[in-house]
Protein backbone atom coordinates (compact mmCIF):
# COMPACT_ATOMS: atom_id res chain seq x y z
CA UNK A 1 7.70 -15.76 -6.65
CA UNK A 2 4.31 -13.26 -7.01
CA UNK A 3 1.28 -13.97 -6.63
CA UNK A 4 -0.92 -14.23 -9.89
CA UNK A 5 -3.69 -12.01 -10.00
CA UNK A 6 -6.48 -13.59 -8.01
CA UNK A 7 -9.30 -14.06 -11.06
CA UNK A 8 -6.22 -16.88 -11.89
CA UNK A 9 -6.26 -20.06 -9.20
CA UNK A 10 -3.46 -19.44 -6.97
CA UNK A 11 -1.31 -22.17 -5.39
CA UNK A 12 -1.59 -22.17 -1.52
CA UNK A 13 1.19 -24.72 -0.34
CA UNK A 14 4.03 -21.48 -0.29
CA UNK A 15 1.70 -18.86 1.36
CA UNK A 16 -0.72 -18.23 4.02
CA UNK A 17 -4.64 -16.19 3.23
CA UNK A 18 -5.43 -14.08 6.28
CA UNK A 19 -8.90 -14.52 7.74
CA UNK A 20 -9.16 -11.89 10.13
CA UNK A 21 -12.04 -13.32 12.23
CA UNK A 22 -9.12 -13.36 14.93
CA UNK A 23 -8.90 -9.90 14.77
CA UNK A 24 -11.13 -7.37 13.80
CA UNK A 25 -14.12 -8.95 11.95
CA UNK A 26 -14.56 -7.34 8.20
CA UNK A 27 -17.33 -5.39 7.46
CA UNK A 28 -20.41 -6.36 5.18
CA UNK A 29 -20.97 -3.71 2.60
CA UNK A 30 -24.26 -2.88 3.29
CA UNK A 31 -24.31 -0.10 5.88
CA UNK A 32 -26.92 -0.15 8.64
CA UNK A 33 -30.78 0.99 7.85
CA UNK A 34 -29.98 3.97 10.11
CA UNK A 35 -26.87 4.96 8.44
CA UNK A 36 -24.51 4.04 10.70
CA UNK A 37 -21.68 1.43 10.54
CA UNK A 38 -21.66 -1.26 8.65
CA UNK A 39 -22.63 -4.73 10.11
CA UNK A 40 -19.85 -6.85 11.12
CA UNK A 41 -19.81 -10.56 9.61
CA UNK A 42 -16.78 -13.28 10.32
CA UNK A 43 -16.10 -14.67 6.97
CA UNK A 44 -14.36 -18.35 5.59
CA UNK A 45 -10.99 -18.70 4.60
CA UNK A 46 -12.53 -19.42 1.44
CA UNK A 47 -14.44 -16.09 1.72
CA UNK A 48 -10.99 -14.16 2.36
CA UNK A 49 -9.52 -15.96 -0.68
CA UNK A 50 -12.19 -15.68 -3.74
CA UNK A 51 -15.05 -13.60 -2.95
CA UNK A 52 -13.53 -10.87 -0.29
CA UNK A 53 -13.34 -7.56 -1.92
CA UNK A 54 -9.49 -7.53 -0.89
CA UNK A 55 -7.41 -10.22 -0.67
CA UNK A 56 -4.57 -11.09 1.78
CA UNK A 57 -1.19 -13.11 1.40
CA UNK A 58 2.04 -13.41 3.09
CA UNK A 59 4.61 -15.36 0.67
CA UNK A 60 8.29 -15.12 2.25
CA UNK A 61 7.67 -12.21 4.31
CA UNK A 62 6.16 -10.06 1.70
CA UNK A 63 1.90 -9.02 2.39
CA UNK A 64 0.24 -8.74 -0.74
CA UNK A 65 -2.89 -6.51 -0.83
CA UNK A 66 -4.99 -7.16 -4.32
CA UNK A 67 -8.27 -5.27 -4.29
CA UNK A 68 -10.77 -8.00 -5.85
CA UNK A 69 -13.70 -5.81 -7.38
CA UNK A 70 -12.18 -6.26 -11.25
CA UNK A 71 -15.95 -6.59 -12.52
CA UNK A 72 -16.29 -3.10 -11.82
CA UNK A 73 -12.52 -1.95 -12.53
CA UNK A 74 -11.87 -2.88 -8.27
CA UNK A 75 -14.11 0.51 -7.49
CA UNK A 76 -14.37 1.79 -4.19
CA UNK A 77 -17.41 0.52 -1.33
CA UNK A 78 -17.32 0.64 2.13
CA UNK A 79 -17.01 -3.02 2.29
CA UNK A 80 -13.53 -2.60 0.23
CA UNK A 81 -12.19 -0.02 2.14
CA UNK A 82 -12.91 -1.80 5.50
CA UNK A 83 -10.89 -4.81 4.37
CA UNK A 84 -8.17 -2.90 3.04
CA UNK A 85 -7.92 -1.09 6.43
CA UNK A 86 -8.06 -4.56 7.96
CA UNK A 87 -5.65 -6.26 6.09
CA UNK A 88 -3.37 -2.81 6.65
CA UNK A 89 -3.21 -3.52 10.36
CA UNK A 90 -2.36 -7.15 10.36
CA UNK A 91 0.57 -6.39 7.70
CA UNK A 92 1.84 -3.82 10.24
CA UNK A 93 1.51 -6.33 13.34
CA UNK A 94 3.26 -8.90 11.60
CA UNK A 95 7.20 -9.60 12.56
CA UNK A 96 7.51 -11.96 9.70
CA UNK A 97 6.50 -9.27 7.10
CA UNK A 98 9.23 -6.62 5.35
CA UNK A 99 7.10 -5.67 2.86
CA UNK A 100 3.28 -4.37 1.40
CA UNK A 101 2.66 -4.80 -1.84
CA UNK A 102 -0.65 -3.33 -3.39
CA UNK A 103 -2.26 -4.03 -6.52
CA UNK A 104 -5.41 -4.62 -8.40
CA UNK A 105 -6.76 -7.91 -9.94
CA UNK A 106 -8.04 -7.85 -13.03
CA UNK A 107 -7.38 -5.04 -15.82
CA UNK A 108 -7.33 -2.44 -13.42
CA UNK A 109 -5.63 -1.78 -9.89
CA UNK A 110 -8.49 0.69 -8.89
CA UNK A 111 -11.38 2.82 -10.96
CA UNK A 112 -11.94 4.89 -7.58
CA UNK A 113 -14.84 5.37 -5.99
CA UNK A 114 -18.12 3.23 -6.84
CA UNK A 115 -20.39 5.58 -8.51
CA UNK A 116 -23.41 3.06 -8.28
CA UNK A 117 -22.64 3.20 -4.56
CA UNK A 118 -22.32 6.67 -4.31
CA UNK A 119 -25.70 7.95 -6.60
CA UNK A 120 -27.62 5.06 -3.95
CA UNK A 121 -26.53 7.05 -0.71
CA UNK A 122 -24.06 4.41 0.35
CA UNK A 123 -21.24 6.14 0.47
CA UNK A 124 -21.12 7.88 4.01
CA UNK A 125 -18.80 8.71 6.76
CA UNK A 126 -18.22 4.92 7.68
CA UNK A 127 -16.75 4.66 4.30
CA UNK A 128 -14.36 7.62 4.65
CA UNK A 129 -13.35 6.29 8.35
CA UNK A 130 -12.21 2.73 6.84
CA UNK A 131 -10.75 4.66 3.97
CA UNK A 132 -8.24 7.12 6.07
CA UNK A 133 -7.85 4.04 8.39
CA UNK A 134 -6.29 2.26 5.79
CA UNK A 135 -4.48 5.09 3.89
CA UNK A 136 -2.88 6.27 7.20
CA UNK A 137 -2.09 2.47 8.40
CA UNK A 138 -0.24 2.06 4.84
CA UNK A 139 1.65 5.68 5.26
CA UNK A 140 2.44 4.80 9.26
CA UNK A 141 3.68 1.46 9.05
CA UNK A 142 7.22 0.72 9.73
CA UNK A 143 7.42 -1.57 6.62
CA UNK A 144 7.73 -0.34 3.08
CA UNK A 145 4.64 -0.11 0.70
CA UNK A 146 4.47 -0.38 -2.87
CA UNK A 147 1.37 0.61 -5.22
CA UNK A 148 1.52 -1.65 -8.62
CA UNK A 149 -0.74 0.56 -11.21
CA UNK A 150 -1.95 -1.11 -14.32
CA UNK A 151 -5.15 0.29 -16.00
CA UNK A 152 -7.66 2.37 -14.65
CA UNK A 153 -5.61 4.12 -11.83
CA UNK A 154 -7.69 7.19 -10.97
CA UNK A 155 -9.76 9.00 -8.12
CA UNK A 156 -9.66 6.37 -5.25
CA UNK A 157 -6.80 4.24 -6.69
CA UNK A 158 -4.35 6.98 -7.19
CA UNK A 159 -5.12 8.58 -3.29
CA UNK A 160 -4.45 4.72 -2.09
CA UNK A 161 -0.70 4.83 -4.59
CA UNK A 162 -0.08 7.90 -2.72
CA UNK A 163 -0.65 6.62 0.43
CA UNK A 164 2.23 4.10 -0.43
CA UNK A 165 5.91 4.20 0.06
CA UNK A 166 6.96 3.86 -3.67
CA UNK A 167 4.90 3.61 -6.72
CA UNK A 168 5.37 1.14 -9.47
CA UNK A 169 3.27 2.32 -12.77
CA UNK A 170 2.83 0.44 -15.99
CA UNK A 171 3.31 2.63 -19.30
CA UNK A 172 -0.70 2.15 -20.43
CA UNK A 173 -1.90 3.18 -16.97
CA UNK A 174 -4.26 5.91 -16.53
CA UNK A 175 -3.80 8.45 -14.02
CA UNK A 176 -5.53 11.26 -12.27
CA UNK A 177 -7.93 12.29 -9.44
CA UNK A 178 -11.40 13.26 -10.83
CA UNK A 179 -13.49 13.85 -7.08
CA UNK A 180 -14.23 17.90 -7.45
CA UNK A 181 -15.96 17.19 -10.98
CA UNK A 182 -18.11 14.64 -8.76
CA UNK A 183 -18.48 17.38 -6.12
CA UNK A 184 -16.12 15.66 -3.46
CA UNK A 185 -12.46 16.72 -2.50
CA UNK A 186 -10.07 14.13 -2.93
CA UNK A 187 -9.42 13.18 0.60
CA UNK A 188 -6.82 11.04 0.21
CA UNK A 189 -4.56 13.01 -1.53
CA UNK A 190 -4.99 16.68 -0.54
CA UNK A 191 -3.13 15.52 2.62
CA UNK A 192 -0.39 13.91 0.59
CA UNK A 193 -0.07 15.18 -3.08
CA UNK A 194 1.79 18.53 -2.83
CA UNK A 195 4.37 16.79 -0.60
CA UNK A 196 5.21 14.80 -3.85
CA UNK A 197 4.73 16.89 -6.68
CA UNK A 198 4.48 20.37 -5.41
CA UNK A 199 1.72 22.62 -4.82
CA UNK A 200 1.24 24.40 -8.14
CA UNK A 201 1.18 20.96 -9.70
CA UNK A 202 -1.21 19.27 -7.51
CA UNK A 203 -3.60 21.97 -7.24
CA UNK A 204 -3.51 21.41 -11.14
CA UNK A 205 -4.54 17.58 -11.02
CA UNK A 206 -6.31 17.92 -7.94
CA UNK A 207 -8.56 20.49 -9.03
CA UNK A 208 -8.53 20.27 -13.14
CA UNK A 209 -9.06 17.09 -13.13
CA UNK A 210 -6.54 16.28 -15.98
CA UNK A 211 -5.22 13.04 -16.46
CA UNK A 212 -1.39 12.62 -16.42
CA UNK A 213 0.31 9.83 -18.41
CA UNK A 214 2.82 7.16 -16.65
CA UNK A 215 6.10 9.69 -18.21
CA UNK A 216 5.19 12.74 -16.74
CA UNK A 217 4.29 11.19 -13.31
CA UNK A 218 7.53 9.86 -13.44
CA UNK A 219 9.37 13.22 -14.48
CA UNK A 220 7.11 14.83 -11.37
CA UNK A 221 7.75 12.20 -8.95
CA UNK A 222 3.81 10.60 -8.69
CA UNK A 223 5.46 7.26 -9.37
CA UNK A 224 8.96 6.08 -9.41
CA UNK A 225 9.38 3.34 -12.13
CA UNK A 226 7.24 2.83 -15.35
CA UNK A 227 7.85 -0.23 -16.98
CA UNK A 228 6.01 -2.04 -20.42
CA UNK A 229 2.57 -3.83 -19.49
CA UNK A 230 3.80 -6.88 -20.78
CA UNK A 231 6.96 -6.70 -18.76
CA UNK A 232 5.45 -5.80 -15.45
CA UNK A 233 5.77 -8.88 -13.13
CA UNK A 234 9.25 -9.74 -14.09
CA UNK A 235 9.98 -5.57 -13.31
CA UNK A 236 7.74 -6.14 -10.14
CA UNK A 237 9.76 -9.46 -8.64
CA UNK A 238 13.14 -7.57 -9.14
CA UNK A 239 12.04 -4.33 -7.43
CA UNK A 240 10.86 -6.44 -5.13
CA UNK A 241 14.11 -8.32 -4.54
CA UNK A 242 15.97 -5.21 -4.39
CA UNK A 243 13.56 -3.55 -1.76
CA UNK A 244 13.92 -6.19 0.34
CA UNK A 245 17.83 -5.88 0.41
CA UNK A 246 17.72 -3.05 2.72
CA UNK A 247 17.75 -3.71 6.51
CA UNK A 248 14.05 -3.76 7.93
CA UNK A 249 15.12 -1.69 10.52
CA UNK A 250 16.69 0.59 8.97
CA UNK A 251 14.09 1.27 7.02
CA UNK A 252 11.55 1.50 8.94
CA UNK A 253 13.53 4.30 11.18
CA UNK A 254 14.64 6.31 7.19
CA UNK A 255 10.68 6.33 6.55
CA UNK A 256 9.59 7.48 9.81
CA UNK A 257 12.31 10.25 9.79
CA UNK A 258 11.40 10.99 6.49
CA UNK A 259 7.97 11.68 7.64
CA UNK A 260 8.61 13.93 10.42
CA UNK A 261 10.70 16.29 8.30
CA UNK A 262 8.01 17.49 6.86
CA UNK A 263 6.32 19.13 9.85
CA UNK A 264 9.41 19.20 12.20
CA UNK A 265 12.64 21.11 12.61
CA UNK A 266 15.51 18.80 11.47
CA UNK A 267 17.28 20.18 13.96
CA UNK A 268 15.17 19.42 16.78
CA UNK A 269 15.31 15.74 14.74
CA UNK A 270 18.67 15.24 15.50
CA UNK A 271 18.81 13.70 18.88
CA UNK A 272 15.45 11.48 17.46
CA UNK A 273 17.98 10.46 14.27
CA UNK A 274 20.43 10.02 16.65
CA UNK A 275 18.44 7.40 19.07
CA UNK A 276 17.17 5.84 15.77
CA UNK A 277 20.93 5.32 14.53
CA UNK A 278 21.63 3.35 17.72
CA UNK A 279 18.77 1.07 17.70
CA UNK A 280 20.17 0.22 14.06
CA UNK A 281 23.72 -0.41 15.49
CA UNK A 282 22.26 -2.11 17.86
CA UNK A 283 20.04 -4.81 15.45
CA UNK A 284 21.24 -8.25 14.20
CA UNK A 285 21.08 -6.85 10.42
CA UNK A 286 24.08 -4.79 10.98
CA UNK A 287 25.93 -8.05 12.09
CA UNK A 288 24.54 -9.56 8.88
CA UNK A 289 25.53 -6.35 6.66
CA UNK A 290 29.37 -6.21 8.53
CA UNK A 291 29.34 -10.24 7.55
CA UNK A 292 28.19 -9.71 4.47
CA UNK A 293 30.61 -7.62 3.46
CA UNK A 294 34.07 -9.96 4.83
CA UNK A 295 32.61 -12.32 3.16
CA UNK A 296 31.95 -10.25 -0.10
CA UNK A 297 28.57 -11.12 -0.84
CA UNK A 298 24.98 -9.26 -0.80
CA UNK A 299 24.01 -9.16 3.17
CA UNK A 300 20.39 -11.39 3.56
CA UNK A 301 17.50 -9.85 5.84
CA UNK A 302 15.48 -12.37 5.37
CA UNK A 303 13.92 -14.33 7.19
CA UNK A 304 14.39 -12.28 10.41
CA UNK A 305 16.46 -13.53 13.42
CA UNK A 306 18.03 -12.58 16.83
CA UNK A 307 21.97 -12.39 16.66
CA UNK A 308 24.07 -11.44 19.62
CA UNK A 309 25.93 -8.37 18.71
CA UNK A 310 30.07 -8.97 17.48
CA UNK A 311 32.61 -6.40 17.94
């Protein structure tokens, strides 16, 4: 089942809100009179669940992410990019999770960043530290990410889409970048656009400014499905079904290889594919894949176990 959008009361008997006063605390978003980091502060489960800027839920082994500014279209602060960054890190250090899913509650998944913020000076480097934290967290991780964009899906919120494994648009969705008509580069997806779309193209968007609509970023690769508005959760629980029926391992090794080709020499990958090949031999999902298929049936990954190895 998804999660509705969190301006709707969600049910709480099937799924678990992560307060990560265990952890790292989350960061108010008021910065220091200084200018220096932001102040820590432990908040409620209660806080984590309505008022946090980002909320948190596990629901049978899939993390979902929903930034929770949609007053101000889920804009960017430092307070919302330290507890997406937070939230990034437990989803990675969690066995029981497979899968990230990112979106935005309300009518937008993200406006980029908060111009209010930014005209008042509070926008500064502990901003940008939480915000790389948590692109590079979602990028690193050996689970797979998704981005859901609906709305306003620009500046900020497209850098944080590319940051993800696999992008899921909506056909009304806007999309484009927008940060060197505010005099700022676009951090988060200089390091990551050309890889997707090429460099001719991204200089385009990256320095024109242009919006692109959901059918050419499909036709370019900036997202891989666009669906109807009206259609998008049923579209989003069957990509997510059929995401999570590849191995978890084996994933998590195709990404990280995946990676590395871009700044490696395959061949100097080889013996690395060749270690990572083994260690998927060598999991309980190819028992459950080799069962799967004797007994002619789609092989199950979840929830994940330890099984002995069969010849």
């Amino acid at each position: 089942m998804l999660p509705p959008m969190l301006h709707r009361p969600a049910p709480r008997a099937q799924s678990r809100a992560h307060t990560p006063a265990s952890r790292t605390p989350l960061l108010d978003h008021r910065l220091a009179s200084d200018g220096g980091a932001p102040a820590p502060r432990r908040p409620t489960a209660r806080k984590a669940m309505t008022d946090a800027p980002v909320g948190y839920e596990v629901r049978d082994g899939v993390a979902w992410i929903t930034l929770n500014r949609p007053r101000v279209l889920n804009a960017l602060d430092t307070g919302l990019a330290a507890t997406l960054a937070d939230h990034a890190e437990v989803a990675a250090a969690d066995p029981d999770v497979t899968l990230v899913v990112v979106r935005g509650a309300g009518r937008a998944f993200c406006s980029g960043m908060d111009r209010t913020a930014l005209a008042a000076g509070a926008i500064a480097e502990p901003f940008y530290r939480h915000w790389i934290r948590g692109l590079n967290r979602l990028e690193d991780m050996p689970k797979v990410s998704l981005a859901v964009l609906h709305g306003h899906s620009i500046g900020g919120g497209l850098q944080l889409a590319l940051a993800c494994d696999l992008r899921l648009a909506t056909d009304d969705a806007v999309l484009g970048l927008g940060a060197t008509r505010h005099g700022l580069i676009p951090d988060g997806a200089v390091l990551r656009l050309a890889r997707v779309m090429g460099v001719g193209r991204a200089k385009e968007l990256a320095i024109l400014n242009d919006e692109i609509s959901p059918a050419e970023a499909r036709a370019t690769g900036l997202v891989n499905w666009v669906c109807p508005a009206a259609e998008l959760d049923r579209t989003l629980e069957r990509l997510v079904a059929k995401i999570r029926g590849a191995s978890p391992t084996a994933a998590a090794h195709t990404k990280r290889l995946l990676h590395e080709s871009f700044h490696r020499d395959p061949r100097a990958m080889i013996e690395e594919m060749l270690r990572s090949q083994s260690a998927c031999m060598a999991s309980w999902e190819l028992d459950e894949a080799n069962r799967a298929w004797r007994d002619k049936r789609e092989a199950v990954f979840y929830p994940p176990r330890r099984a002995e190895r069969t010849s």
